[in-house]
Protein backbone atom coordinates (compact mmCIF):
# COMPACT_ATOMS: atom_id res chain seq x y z
CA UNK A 1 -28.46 5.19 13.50
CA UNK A 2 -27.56 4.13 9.92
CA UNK A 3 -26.49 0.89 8.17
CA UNK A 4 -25.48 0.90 4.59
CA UNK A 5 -23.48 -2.02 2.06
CA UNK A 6 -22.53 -1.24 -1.39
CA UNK A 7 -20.12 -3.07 -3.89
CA UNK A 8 -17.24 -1.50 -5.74
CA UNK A 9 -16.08 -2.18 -8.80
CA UNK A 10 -12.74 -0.99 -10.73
CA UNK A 11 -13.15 1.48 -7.84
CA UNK A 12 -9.89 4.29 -7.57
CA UNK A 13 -9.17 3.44 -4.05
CA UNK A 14 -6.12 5.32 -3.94
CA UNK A 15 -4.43 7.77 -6.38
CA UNK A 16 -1.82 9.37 -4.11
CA UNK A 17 2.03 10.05 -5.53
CA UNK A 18 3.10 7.01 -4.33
CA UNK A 19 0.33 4.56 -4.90
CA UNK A 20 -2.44 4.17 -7.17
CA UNK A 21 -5.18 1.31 -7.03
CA UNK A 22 -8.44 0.43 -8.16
CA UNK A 23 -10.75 -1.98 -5.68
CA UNK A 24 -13.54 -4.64 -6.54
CA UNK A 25 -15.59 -5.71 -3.61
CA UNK A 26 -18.14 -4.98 -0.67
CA UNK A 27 -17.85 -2.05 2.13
CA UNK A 28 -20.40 -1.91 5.38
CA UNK A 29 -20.88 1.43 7.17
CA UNK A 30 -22.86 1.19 9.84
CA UNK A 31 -23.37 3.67 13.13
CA UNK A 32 -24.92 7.16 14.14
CA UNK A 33 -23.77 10.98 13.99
CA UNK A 34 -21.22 10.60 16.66
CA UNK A 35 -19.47 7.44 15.77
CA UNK A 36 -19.39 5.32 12.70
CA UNK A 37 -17.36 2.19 11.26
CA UNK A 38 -16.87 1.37 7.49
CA UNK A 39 -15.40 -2.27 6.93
CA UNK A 40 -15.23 -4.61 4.00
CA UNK A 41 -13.28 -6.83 1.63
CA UNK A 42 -11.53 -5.55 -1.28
CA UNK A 43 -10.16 -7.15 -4.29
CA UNK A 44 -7.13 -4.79 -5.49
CA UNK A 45 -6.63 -4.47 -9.35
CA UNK A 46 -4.15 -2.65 -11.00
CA UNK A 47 -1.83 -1.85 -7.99
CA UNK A 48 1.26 0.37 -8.26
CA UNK A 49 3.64 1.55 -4.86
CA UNK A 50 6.09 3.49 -5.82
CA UNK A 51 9.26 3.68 -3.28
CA UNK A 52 9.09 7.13 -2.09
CA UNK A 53 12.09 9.49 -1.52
CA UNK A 54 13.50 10.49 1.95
CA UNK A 55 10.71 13.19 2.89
CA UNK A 56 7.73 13.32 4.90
CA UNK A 57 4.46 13.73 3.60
CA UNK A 58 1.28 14.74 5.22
CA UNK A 59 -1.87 13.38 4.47
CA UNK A 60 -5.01 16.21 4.05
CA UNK A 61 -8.54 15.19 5.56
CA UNK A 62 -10.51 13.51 3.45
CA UNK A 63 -13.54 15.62 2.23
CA UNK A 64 -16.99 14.38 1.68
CA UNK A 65 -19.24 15.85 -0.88
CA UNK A 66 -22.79 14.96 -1.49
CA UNK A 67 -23.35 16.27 -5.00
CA UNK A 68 -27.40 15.25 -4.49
CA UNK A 69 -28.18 16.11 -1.00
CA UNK A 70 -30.51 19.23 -0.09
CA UNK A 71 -28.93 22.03 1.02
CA UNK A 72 -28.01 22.90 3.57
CA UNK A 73 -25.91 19.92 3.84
CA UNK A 74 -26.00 18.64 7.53
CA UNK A 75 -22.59 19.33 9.28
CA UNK A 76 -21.58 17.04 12.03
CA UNK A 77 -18.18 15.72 13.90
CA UNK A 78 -18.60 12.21 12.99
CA UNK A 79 -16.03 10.04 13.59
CA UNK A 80 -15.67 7.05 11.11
CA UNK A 81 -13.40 4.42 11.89
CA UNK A 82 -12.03 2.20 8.99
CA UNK A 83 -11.16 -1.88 8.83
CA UNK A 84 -10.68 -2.58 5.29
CA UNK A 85 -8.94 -6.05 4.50
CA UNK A 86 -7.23 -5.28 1.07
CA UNK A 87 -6.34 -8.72 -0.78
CA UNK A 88 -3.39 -8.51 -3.81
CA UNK A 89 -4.55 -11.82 -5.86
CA UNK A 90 -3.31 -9.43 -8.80
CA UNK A 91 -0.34 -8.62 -7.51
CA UNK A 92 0.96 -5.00 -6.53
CA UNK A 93 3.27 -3.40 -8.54
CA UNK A 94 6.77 -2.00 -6.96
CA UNK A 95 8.86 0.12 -8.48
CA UNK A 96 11.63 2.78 -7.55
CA UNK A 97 15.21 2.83 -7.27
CA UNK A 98 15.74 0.58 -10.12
CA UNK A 99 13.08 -1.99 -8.46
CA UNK A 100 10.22 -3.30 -10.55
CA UNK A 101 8.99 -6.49 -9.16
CA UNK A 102 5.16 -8.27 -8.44
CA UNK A 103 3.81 -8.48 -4.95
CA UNK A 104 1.26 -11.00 -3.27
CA UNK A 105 -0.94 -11.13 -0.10
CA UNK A 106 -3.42 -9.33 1.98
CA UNK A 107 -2.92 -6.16 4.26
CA UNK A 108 -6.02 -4.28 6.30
CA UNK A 109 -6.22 -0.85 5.88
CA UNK A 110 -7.45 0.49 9.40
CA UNK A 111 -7.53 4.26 10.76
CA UNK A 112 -9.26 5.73 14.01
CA UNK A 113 -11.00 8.43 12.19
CA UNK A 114 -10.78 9.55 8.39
CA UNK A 115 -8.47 12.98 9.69
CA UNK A 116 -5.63 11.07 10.33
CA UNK A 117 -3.07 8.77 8.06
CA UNK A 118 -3.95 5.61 7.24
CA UNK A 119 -2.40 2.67 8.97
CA UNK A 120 -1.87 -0.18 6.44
CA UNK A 121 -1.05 -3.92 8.76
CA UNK A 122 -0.14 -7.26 6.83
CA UNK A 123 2.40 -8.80 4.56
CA UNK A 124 3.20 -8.64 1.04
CA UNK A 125 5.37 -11.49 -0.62
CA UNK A 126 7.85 -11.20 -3.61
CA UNK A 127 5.93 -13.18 -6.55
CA UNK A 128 8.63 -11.59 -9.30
CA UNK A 129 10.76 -9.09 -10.07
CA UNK A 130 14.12 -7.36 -11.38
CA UNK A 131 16.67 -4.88 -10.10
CA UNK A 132 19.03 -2.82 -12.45
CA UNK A 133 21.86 -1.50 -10.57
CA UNK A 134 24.74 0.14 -12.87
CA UNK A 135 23.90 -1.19 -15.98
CA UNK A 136 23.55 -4.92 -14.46
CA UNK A 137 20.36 -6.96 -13.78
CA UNK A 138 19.39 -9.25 -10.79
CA UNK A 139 17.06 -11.60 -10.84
CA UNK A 140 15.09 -10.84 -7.90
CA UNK A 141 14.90 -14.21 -5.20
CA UNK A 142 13.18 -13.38 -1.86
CA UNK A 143 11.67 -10.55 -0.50
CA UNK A 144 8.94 -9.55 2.16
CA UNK A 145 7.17 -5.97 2.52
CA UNK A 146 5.30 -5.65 5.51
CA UNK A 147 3.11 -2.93 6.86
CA UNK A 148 2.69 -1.66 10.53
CA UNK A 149 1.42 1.90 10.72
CA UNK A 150 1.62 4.60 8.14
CA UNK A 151 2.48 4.12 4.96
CA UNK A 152 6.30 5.48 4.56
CA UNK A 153 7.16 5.27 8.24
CA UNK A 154 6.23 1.84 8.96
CA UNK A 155 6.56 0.00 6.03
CA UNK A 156 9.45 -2.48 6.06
CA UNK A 157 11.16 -4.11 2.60
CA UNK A 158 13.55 -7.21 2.78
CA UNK A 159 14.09 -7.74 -0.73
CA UNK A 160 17.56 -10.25 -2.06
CA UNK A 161 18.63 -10.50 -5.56
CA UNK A 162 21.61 -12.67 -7.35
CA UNK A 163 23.47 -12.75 -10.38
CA UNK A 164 26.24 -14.23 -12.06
CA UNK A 165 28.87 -11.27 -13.16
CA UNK A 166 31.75 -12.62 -14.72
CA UNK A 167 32.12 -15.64 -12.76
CA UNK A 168 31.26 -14.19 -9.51
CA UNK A 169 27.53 -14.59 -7.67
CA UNK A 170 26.37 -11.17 -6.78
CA UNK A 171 23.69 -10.91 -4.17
CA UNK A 172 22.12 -7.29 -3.35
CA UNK A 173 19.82 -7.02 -0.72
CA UNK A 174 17.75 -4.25 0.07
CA UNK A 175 16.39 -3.77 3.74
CA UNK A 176 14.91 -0.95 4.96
CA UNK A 177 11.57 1.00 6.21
CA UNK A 178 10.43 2.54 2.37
CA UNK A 179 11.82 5.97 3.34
CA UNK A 180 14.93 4.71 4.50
CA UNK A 181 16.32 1.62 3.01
CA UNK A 182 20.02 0.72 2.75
CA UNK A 183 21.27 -1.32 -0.06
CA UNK A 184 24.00 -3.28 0.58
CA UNK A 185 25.98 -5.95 -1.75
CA UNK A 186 27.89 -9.58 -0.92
CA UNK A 187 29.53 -11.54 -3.29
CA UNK A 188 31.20 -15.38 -3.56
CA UNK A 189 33.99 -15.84 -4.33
């Protein structure tokens, strides 16, 4: 059995294609050879999700490597569960698709074991933000992102807009799971 806490700070947490963040805050792993659990709070600096394009992407294992350890390095089948809460005081950063707005809240990062994808769970709220669509800005005015699963696949954006074009209110509205969003536009009069 094992039990270990250490502190992060300015830590790259994630530096995928899609999102990039560095992490302040304390992780616990704790367990044995056959089963392990690593949980924490994280404070998430610097935070940048881009909207991916329509594809699939598969997530590699994540590999260990103990650049001090004596060799032979131990190999074992451990399975490490995660439960990470992830908090976005400094909001997250969303761009894509002519999007570039500032998110807010807390989601937990949990997986079953560190071969498979991540599963992100919470809510994000709009803070601020802007959408260009030919040539034309919106003001961004509501929005929610919320997470339930993997990344791309269960990720779910709400996200209105309005401006004043000529005399006319135009409102877009984006809704959509990140890989598949549809924009659609309503106007008065």
């Amino acid at each position: 059995p094992f039990e270990a806490e250490g502190q992060l700070k300015n830590f790259p947490l994630f530096q995928l294609k899609n999102l990039q963040t560095k992490a302040n805050g304390n992780l616990q792993a704790y367990g044995n050879f056959k089963e392990s659990k690593l949980t924490g709070s994280l404070d998430m600096q610097e935070s940048l999700l881009i909207i991916p394009l329509s594809h699939k992407t598969s997530y590699s294992p994540i590999e260990f490597v103990f650049p001090y350890a004596p060799i032979p390095v131990l190999q074992t089948s451990t399975n490490i569960k995660t439960n990470v809460k992830m908090n976005f005081d400094d909001p997250l950063t969303l761009k894509g698709y002519g999007v570039d707005s500032q998110w807010e809240g807390s989601i937990a990062l949990t997986s079953p074991n560190l071969s498979s994808s991540p599963h992100f769970q919470g809510e994000l709220s709009l803070k601020k933000g802007h959408f260009i669509f030919c040539g034309k800005t919106f003001d961004l005015t509501s929005g929610l992102l919320s997470f339930n699963g993997p990344l791309k696949e269960k990720s779910y954006l709400n996200l209105k807009g309005l401006s004043n074009i000529d005399s006319v209110t135009v409102i877009p509205c984006w809704k959509g799971h990140l890989n598949e969003m549809a924009l659609n536009f309503t106007s008065t009069p």
